[in-house]
N, C-alpha and C. Protein backbone atom coordinates (compact mmCIF):
# COMPACT_ATOMS: atom_id res chain seq x y z
N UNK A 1 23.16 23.16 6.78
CA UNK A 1 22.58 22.54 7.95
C UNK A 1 23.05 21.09 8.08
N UNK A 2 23.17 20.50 6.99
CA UNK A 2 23.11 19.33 7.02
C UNK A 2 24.59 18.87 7.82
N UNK A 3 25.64 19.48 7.17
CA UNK A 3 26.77 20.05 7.06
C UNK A 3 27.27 19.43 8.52
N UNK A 4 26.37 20.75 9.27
CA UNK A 4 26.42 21.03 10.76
C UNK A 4 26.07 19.65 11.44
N UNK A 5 25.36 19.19 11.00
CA UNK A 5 24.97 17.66 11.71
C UNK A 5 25.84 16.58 11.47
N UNK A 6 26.60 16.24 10.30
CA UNK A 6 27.22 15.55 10.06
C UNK A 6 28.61 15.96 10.83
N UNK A 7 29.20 17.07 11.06
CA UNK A 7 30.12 17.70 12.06
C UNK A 7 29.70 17.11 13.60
N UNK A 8 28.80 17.26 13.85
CA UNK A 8 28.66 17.37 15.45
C UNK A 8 28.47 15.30 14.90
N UNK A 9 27.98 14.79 14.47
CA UNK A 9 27.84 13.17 14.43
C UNK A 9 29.42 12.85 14.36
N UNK A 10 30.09 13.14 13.79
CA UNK A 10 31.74 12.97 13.97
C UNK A 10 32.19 13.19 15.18
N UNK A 11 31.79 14.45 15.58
CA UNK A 11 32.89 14.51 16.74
C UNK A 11 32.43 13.71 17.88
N UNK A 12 30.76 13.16 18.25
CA UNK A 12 30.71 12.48 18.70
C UNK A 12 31.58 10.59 18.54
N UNK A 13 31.77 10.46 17.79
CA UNK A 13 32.14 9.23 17.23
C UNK A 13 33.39 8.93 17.44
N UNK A 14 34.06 10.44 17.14
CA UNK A 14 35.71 10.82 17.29
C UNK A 14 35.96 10.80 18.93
N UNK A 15 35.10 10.71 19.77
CA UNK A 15 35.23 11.15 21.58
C UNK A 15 34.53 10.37 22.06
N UNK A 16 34.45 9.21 21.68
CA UNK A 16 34.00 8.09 22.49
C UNK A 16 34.56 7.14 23.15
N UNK A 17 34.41 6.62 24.30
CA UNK A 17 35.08 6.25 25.74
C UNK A 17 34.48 4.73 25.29
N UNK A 18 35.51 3.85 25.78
CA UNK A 18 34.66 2.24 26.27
C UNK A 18 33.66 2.68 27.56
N UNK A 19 32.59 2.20 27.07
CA UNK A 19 31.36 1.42 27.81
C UNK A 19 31.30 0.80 29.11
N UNK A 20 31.82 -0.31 28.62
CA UNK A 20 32.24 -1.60 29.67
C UNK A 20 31.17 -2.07 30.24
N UNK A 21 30.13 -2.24 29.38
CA UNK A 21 29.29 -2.79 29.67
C UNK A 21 28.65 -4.15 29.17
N UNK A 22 27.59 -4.64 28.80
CA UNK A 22 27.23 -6.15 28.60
C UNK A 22 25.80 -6.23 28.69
N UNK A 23 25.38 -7.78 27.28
CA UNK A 23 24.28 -7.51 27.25
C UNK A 23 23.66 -8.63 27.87
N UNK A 24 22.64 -8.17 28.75
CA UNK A 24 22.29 -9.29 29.38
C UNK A 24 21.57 -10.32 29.37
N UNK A 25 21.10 -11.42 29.32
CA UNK A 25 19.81 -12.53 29.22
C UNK A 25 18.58 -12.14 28.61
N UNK A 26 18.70 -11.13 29.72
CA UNK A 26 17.03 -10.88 29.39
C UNK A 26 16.86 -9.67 28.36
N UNK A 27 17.95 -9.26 27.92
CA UNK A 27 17.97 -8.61 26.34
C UNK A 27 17.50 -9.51 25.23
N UNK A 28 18.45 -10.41 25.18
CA UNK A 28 18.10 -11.44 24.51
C UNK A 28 17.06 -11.95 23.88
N UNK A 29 16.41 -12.11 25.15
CA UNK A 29 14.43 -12.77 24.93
C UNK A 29 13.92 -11.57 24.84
N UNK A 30 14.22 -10.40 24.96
CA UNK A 30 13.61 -9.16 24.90
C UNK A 30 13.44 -9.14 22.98
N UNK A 31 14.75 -9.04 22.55
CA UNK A 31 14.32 -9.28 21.23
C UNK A 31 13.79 -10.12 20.45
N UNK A 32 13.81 -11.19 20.93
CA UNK A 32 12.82 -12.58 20.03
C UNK A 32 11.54 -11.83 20.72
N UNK A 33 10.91 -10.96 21.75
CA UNK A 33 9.78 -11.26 21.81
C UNK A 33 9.20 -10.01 20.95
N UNK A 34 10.02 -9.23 20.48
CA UNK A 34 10.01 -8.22 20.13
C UNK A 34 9.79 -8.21 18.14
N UNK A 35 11.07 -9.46 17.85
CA UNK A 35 10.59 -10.38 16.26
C UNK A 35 9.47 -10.92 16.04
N UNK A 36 9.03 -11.19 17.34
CA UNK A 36 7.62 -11.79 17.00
C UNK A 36 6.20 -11.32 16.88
N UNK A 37 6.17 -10.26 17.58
CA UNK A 37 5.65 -8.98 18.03
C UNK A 37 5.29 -8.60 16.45
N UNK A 38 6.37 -8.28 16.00
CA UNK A 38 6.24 -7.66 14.46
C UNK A 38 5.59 -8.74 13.27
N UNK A 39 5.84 -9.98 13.83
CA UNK A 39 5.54 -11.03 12.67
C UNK A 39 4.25 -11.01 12.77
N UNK A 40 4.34 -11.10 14.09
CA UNK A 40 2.31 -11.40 14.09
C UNK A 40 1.71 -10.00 13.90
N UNK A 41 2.23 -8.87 14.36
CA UNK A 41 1.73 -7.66 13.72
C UNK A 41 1.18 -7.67 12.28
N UNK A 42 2.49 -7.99 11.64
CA UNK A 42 2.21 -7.92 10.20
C UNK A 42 1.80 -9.43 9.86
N UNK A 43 1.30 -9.92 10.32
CA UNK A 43 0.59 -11.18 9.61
C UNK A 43 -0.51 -10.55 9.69
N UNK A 44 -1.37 -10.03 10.74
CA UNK A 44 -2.53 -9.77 11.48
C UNK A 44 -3.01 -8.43 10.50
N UNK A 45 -1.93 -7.61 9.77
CA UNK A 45 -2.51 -6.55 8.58
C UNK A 45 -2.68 -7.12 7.86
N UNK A 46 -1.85 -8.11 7.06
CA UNK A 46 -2.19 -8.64 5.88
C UNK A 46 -3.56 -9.56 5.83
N UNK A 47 -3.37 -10.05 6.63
CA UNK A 47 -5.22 -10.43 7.22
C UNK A 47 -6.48 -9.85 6.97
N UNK A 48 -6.18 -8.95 7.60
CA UNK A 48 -6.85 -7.67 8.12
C UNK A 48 -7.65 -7.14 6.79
N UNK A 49 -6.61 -6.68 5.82
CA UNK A 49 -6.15 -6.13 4.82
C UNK A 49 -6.16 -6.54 3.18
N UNK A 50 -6.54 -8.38 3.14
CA UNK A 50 -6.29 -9.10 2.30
C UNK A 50 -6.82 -8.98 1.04
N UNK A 51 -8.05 -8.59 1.16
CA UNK A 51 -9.30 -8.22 0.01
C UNK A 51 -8.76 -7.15 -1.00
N UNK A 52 -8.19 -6.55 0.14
CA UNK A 52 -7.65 -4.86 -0.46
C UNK A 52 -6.25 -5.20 -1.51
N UNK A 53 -5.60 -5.83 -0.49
CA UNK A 53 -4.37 -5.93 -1.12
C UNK A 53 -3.91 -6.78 -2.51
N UNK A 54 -5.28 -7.81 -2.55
CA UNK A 54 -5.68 -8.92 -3.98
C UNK A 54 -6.06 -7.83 -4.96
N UNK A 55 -6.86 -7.22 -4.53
CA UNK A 55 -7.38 -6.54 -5.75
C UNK A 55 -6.85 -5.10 -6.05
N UNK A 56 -5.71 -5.13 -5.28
CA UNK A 56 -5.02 -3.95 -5.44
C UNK A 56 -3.81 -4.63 -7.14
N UNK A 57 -3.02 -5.69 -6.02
CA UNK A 57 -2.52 -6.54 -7.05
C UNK A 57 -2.83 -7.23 -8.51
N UNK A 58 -4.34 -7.40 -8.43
CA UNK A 58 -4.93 -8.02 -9.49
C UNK A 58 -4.85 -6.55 -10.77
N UNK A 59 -5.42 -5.77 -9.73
CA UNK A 59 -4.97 -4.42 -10.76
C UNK A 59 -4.01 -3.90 -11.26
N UNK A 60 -2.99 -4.12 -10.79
CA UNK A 60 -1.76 -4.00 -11.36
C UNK A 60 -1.45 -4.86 -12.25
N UNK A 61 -1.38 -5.92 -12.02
CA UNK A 61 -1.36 -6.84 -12.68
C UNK A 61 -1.96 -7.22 -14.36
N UNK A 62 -3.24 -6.70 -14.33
CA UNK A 62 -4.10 -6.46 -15.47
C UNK A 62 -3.40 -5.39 -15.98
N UNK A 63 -2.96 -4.25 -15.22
CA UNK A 63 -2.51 -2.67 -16.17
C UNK A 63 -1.21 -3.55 -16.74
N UNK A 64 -0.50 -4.03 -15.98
CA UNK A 64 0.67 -4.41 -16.74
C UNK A 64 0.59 -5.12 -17.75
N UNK A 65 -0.17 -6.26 -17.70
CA UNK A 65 -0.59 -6.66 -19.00
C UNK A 65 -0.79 -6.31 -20.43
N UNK A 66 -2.02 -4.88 -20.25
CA UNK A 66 -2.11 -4.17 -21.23
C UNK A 66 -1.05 -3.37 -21.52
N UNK A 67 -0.32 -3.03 -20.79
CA UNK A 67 1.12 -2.55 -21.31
C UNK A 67 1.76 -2.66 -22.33
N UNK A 68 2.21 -4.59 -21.74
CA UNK A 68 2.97 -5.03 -22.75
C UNK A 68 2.19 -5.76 -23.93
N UNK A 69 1.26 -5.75 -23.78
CA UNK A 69 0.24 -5.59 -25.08
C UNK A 69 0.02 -5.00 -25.84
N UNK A 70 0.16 -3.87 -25.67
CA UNK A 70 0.05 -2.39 -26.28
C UNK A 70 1.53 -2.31 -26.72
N UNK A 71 2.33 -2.43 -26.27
CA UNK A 71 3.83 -2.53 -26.93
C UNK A 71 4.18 -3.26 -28.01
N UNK A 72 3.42 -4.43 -27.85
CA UNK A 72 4.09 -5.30 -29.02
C UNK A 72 3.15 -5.46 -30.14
N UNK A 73 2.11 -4.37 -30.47
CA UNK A 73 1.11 -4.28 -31.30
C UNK A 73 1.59 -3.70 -32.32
């Protein structure tokens, strides 16, 4: 199957024409508004989220500890 997909993704690639086209202005600001979109997204989980994610870390953190504690005993 896979095979088959990677065939037909070639021959597309292999039969491709110029475009002749262009990107315009307002693409541009389309994507900064679009970087930002995501920043504040993900600022706004980690926020959101923070309590969880400390004491998710703190726990790891402690297991790892005893790890290498337990190793060098």
């Amino acid at each position: 199957m896979t095979k088959k997909i990677i065939a037909l993704t070639s021959v597309f690639f292999v039969f491709t024409s110029s475009a002749y086209g262009y990107i315009d202005p307002g693409t541009g600001s389309y994507l900064v508004q679009v970087l930002i979109a995501a920043f504040v997204g993900a600022s706004l989980g980690v926020k959101v989220y923070w309590k969880k994610i400390r004491t998710l870390l703190k726990k790891w953190s402690e297991k790892n500890k005893e790890n290498k504690n337990q190793g060098h005993e």
